[in-house]
N, C-alpha and C. Protein backbone atom coordinates (compact mmCIF):
# COMPACT_ATOMS: atom_id res chain seq x y z
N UNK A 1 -29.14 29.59 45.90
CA UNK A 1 -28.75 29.57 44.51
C UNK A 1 -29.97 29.73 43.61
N UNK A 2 -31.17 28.86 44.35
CA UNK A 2 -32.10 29.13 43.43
C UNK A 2 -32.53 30.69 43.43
N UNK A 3 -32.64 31.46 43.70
CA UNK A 3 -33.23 32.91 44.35
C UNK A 3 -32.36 33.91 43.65
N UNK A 4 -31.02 33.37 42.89
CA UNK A 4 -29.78 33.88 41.82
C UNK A 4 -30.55 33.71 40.37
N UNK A 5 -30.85 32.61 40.75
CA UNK A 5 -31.13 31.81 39.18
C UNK A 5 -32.52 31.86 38.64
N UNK A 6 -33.37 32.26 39.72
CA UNK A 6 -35.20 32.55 39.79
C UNK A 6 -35.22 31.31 38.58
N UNK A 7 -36.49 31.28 38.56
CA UNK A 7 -37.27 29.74 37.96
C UNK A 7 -36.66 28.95 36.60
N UNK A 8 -35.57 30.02 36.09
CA UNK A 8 -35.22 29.05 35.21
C UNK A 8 -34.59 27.80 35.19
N UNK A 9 -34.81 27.39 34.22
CA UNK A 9 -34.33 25.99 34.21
C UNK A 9 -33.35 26.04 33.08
N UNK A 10 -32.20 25.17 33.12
CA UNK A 10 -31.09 24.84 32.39
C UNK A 10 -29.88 25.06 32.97
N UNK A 11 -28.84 24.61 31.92
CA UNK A 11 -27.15 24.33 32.48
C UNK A 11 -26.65 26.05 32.79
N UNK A 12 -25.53 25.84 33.68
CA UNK A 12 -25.24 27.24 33.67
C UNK A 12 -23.88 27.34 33.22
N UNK A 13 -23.42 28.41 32.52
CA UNK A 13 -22.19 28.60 31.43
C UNK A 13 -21.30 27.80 32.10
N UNK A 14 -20.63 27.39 33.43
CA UNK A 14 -19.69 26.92 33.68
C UNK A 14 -19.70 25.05 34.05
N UNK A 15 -21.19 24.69 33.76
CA UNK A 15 -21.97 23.44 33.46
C UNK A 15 -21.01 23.01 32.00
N UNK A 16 -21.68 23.84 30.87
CA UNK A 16 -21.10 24.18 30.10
C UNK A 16 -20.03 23.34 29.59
N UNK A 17 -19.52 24.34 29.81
CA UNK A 17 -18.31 24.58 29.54
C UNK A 17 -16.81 23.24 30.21
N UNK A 18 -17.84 22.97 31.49
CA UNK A 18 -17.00 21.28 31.61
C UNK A 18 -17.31 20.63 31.16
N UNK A 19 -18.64 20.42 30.92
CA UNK A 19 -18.89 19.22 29.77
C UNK A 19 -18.52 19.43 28.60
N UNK A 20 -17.88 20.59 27.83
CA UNK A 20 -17.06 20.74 26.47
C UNK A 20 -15.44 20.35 27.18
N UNK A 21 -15.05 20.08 28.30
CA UNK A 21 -13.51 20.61 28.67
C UNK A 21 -13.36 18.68 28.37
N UNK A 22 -14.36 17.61 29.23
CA UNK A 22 -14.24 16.62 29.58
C UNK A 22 -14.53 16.09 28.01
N UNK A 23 -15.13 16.54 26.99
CA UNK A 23 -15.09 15.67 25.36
C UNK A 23 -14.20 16.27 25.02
N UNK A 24 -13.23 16.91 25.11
CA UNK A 24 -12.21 17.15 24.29
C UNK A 24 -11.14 16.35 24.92
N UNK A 25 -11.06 16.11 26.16
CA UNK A 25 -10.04 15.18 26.61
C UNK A 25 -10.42 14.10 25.85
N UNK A 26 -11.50 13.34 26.38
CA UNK A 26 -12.04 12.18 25.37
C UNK A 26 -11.50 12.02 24.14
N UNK A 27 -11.85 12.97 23.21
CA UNK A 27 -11.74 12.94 21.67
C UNK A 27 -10.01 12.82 21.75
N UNK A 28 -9.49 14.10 22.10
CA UNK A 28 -7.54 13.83 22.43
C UNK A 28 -7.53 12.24 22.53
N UNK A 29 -7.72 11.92 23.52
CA UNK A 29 -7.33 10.31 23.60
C UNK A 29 -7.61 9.37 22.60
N UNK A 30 -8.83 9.53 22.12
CA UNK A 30 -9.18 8.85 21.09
C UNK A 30 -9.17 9.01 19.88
N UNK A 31 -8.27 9.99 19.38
CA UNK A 31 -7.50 10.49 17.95
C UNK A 31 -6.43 9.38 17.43
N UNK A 32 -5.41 9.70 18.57
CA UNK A 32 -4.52 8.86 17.86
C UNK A 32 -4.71 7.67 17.96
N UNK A 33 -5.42 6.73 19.19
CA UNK A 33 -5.56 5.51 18.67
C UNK A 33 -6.55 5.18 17.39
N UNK A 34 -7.40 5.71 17.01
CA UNK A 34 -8.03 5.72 15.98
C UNK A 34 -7.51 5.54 14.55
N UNK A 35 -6.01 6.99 14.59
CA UNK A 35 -5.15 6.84 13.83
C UNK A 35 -4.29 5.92 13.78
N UNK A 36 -3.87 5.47 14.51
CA UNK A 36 -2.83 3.99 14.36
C UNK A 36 -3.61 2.69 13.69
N UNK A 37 -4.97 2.77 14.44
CA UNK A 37 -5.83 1.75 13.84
C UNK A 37 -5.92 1.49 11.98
N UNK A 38 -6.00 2.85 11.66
CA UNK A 38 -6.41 2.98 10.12
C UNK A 38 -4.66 2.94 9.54
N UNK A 39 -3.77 3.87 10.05
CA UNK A 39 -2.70 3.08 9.74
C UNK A 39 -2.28 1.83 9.52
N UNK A 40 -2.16 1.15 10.61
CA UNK A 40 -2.00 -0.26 10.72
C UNK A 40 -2.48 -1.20 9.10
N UNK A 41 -3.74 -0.87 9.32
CA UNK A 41 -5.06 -1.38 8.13
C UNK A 41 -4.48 -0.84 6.82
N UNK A 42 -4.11 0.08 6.72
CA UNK A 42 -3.44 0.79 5.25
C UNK A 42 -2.09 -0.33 5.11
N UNK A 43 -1.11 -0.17 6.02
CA UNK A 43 -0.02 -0.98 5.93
C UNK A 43 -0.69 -2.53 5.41
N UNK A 44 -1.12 -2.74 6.08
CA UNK A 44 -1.69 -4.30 6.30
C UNK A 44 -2.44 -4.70 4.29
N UNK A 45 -3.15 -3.51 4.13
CA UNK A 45 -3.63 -3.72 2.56
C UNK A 45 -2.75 -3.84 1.79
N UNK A 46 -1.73 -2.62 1.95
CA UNK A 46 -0.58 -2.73 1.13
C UNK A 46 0.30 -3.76 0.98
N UNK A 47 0.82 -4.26 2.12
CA UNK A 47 1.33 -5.73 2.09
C UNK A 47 0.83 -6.94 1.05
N UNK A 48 -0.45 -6.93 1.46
CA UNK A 48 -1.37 -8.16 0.76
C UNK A 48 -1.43 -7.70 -0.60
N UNK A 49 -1.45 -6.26 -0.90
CA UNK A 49 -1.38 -5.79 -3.03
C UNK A 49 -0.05 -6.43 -3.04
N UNK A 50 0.86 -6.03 -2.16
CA UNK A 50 2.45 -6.17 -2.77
C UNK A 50 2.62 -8.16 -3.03
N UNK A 51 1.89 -8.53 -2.02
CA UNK A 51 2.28 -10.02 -2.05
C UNK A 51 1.50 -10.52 -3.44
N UNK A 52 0.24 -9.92 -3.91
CA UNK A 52 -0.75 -10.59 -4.93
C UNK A 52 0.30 -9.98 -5.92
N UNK A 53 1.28 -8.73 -6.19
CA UNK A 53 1.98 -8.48 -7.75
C UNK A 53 3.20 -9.45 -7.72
N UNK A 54 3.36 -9.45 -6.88
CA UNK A 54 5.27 -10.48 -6.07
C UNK A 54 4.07 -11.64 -7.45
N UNK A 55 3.79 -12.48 -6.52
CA UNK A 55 3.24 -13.43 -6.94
C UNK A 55 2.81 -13.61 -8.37
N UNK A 56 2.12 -12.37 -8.92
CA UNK A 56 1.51 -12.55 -10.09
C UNK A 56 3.08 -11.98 -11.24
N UNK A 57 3.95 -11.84 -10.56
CA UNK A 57 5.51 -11.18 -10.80
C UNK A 57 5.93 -12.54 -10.95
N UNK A 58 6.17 -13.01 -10.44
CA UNK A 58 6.80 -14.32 -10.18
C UNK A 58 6.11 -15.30 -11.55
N UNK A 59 4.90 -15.60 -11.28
CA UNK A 59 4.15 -16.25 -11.72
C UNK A 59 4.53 -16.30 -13.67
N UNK A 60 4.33 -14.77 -14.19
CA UNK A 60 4.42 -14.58 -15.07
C UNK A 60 5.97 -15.20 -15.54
N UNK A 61 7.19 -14.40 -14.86
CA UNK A 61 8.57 -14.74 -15.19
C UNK A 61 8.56 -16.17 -15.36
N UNK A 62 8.31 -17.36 -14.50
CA UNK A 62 8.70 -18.47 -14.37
C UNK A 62 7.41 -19.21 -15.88
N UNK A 63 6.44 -18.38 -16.45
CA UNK A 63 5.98 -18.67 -17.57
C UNK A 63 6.34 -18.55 -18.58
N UNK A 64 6.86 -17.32 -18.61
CA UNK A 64 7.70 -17.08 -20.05
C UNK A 64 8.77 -17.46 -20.14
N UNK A 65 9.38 -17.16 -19.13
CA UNK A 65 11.27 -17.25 -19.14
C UNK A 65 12.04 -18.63 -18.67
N UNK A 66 11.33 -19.23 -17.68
CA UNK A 66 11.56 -20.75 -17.67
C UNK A 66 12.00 -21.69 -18.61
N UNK A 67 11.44 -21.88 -19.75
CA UNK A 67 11.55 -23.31 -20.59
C UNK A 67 12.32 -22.05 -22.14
N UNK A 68 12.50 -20.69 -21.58
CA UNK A 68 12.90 -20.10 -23.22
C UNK A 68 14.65 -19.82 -22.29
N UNK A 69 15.52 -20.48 -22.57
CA UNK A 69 17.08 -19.22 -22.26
C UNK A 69 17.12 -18.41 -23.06
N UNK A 70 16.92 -18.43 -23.83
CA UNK A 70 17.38 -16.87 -24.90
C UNK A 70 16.45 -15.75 -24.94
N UNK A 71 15.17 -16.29 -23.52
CA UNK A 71 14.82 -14.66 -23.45
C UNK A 71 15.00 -14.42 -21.72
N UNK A 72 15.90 -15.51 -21.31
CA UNK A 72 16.05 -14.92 -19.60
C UNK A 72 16.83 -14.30 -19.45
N UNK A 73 16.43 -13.43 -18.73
CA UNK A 73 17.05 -11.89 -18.21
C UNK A 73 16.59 -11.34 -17.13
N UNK A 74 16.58 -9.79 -17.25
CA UNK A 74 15.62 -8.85 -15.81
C UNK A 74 14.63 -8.36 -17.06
N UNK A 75 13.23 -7.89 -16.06
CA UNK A 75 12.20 -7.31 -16.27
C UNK A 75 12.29 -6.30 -15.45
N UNK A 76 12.21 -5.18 -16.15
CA UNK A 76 11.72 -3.70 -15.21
C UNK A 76 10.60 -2.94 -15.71
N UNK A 77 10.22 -2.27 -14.83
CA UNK A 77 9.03 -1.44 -14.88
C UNK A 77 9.31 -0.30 -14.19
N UNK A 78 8.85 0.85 -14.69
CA UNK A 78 9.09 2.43 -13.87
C UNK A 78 7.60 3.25 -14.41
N UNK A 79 7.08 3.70 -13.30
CA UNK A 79 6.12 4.22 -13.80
C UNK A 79 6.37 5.49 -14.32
N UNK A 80 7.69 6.20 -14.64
CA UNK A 80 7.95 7.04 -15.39
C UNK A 80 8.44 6.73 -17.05
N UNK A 81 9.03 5.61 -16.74
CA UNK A 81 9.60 5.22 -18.26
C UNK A 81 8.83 4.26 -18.76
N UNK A 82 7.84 3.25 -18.36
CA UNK A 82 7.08 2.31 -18.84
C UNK A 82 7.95 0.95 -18.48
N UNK A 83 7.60 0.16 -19.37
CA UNK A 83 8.44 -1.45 -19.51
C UNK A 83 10.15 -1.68 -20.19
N UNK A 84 10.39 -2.36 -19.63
CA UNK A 84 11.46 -2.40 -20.38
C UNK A 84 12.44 -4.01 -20.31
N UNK A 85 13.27 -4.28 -20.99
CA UNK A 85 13.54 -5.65 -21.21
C UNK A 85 15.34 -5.85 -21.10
N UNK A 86 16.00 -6.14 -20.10
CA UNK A 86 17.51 -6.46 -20.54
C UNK A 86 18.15 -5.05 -20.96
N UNK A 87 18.00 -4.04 -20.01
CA UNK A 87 18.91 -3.21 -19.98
C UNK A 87 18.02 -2.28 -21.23
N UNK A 88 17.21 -1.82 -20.85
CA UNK A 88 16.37 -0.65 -21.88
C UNK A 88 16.34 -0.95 -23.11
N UNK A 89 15.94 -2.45 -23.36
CA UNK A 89 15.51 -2.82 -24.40
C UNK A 89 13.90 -2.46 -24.28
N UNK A 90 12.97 -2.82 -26.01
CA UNK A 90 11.62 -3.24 -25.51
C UNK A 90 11.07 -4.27 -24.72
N UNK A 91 10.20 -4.43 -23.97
CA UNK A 91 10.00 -5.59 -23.04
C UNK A 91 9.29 -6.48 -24.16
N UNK A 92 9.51 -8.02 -23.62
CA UNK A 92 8.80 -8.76 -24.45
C UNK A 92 6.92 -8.73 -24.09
N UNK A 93 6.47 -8.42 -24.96
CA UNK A 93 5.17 -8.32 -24.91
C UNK A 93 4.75 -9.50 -23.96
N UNK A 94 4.99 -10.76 -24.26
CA UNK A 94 4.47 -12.00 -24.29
C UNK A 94 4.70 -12.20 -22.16
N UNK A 95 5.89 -11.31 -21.33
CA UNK A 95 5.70 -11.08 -20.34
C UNK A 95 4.39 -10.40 -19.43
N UNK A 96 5.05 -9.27 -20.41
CA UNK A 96 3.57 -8.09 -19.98
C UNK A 96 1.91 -8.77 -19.89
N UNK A 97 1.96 -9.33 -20.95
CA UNK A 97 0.35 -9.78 -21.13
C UNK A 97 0.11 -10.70 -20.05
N UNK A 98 1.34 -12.33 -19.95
CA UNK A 98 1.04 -13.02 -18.94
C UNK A 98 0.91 -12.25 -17.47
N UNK A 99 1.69 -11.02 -17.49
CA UNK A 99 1.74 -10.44 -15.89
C UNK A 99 0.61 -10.14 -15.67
N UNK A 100 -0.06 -9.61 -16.78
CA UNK A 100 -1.76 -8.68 -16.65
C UNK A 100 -2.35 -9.61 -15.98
N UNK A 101 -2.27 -11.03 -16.76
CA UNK A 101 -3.30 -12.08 -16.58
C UNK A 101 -3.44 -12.49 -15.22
N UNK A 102 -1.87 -12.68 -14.58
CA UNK A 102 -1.90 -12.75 -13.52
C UNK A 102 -2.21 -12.23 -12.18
N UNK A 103 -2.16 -11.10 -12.73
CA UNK A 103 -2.47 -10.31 -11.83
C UNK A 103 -4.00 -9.27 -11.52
N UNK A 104 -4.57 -9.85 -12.54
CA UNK A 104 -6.19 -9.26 -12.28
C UNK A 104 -6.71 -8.22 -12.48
N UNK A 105 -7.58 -7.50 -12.01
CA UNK A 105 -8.20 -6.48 -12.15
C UNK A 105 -8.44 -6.48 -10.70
N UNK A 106 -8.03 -6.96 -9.78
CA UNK A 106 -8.17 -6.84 -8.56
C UNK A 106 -7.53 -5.48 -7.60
N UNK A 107 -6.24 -5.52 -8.22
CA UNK A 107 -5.13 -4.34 -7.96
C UNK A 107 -5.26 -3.33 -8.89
N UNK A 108 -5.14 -1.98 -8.62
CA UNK A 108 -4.73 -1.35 -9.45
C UNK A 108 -3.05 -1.00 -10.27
N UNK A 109 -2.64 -1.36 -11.08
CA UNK A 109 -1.23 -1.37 -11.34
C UNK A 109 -0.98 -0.01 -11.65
N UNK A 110 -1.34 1.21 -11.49
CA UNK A 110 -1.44 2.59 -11.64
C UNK A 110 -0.60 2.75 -10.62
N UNK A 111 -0.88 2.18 -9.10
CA UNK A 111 -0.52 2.20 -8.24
C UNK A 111 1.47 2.15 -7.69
N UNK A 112 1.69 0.80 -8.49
CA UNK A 112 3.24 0.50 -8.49
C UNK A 112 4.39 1.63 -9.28
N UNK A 113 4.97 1.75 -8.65
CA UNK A 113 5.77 2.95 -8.96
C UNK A 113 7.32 2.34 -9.50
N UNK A 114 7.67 0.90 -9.59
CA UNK A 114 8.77 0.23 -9.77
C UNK A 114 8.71 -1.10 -9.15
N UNK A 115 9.27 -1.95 -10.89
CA UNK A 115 8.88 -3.68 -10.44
C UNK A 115 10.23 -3.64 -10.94
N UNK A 116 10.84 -4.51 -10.43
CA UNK A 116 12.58 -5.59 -11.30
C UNK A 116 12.66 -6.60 -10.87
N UNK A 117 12.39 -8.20 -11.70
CA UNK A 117 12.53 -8.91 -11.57
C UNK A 117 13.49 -9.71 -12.77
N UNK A 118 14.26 -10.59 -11.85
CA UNK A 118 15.51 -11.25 -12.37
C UNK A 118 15.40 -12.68 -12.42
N UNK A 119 16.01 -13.70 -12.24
CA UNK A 119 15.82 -14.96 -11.89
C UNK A 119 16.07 -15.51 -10.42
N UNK A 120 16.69 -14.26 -9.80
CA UNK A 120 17.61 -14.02 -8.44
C UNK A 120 16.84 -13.46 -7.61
N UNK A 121 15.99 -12.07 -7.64
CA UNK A 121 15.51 -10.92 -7.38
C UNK A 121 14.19 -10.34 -7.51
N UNK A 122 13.85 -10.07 -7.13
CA UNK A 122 12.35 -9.30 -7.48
C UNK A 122 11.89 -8.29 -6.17
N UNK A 123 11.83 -6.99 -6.80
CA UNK A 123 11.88 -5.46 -6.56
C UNK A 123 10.68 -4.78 -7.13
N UNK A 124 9.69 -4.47 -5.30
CA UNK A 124 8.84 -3.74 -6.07
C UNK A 124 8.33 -2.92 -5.13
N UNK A 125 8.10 -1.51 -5.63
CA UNK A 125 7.82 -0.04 -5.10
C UNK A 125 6.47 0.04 -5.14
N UNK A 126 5.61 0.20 -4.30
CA UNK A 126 4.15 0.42 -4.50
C UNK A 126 3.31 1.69 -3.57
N UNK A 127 2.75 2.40 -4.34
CA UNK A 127 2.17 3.33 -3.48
C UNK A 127 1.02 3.09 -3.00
N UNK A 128 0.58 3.39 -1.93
CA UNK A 128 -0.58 3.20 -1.54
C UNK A 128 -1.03 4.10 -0.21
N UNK A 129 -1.95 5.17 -1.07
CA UNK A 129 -2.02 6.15 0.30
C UNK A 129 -1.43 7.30 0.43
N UNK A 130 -0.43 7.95 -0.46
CA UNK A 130 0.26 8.72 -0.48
C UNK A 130 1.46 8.31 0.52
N UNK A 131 1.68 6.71 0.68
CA UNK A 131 2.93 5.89 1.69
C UNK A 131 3.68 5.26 0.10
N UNK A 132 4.64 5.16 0.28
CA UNK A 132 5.63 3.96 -0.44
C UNK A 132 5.98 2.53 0.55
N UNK A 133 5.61 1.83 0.13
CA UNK A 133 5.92 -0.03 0.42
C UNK A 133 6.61 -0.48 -0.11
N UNK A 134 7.58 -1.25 0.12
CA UNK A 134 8.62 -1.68 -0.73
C UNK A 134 8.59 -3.36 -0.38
N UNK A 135 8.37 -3.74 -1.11
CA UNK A 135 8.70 -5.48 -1.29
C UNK A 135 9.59 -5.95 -2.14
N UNK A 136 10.76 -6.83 -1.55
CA UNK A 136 12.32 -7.28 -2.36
C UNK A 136 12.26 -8.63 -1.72
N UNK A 137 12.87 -9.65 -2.85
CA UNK A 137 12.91 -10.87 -2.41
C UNK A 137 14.17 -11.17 -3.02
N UNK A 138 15.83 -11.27 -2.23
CA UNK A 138 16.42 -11.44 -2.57
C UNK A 138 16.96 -12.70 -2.06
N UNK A 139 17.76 -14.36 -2.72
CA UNK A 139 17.67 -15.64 -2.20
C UNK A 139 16.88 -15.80 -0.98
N UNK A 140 15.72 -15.90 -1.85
CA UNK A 140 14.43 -16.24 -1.15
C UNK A 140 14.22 -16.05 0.58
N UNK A 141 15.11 -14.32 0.65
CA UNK A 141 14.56 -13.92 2.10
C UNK A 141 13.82 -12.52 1.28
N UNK A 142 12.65 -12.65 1.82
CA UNK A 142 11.58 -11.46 1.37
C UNK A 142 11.43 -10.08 2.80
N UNK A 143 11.77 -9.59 2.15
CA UNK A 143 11.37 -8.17 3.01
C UNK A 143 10.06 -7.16 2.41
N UNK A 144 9.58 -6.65 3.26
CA UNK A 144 8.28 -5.79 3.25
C UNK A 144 8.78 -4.30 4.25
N UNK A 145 8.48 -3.43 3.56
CA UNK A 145 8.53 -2.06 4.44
C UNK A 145 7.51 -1.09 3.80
């Protein structure tokens, strides 16, 4: 073989060419778990935004609307139509501001695509990722998707 190959030294094309055949198996295998990993982690963030607005959702309603009856009702939000109060009224400001408060600068609220909360209920659409998450808490059994 050597007397084919005279004094050079190095891999020969079909050297090569298995060591490109054997990293691409590699890499194949290690795509999609990679991808599930960062999935997973996306889901997993999204959950924890949805639980900090639930909360800072909650938080706000049971501030304003608690100790007032004549302003308890539903709160909605659409990120196409804005705020709104008791059936497409204006929302009461005095919600909105406590929700801000509650909810930080931690989240982006750009993000939520639809909040409705009731005294019963609370409904909320959140994007994250180019995914939709949905968090609903209806008599206090909470679902996440």
């Amino acid at each position: 073989m050597n007397r084919l190959r005279g004094n050079k030294k190095g891999f020969t094309l079909v050297e090569l060419i298995v060591v490109l055949v054997i990293l691409a198996i590699l890499i194949a295998l290690l795509v999609p778990t990679l991808t599930g990993y960062i999935d997973r982690a996306n889901k997993r963030s999204a959950h924890a935004d949805l639980k900090l607005i639930a909360n800072a959702a909650t938080s706000a309603y049971a501030e304003v609307y608690a100790d007032n009856n004549s302003k308890n009702g539903e709160v909605i939000y659409s990120s196409g139509a804005g705020w709104s109060h008791e059936q497409g009224t204006t929302i009461d400001t005095d919600f909105k501001d406590s929700f801000m408060h509650y909810l930080g600068s931690d989240i982006d609220f750009s993000k939520v695509q639809y909040l409705y909360i009731s005294p019963d209920r609370l409904t909320i659409i959140y994007k994250y990722k180019s995914k939709n998450y949905t968090y609903q808490r209806y008599d206090n059994t909470v679902t996440i998707k």
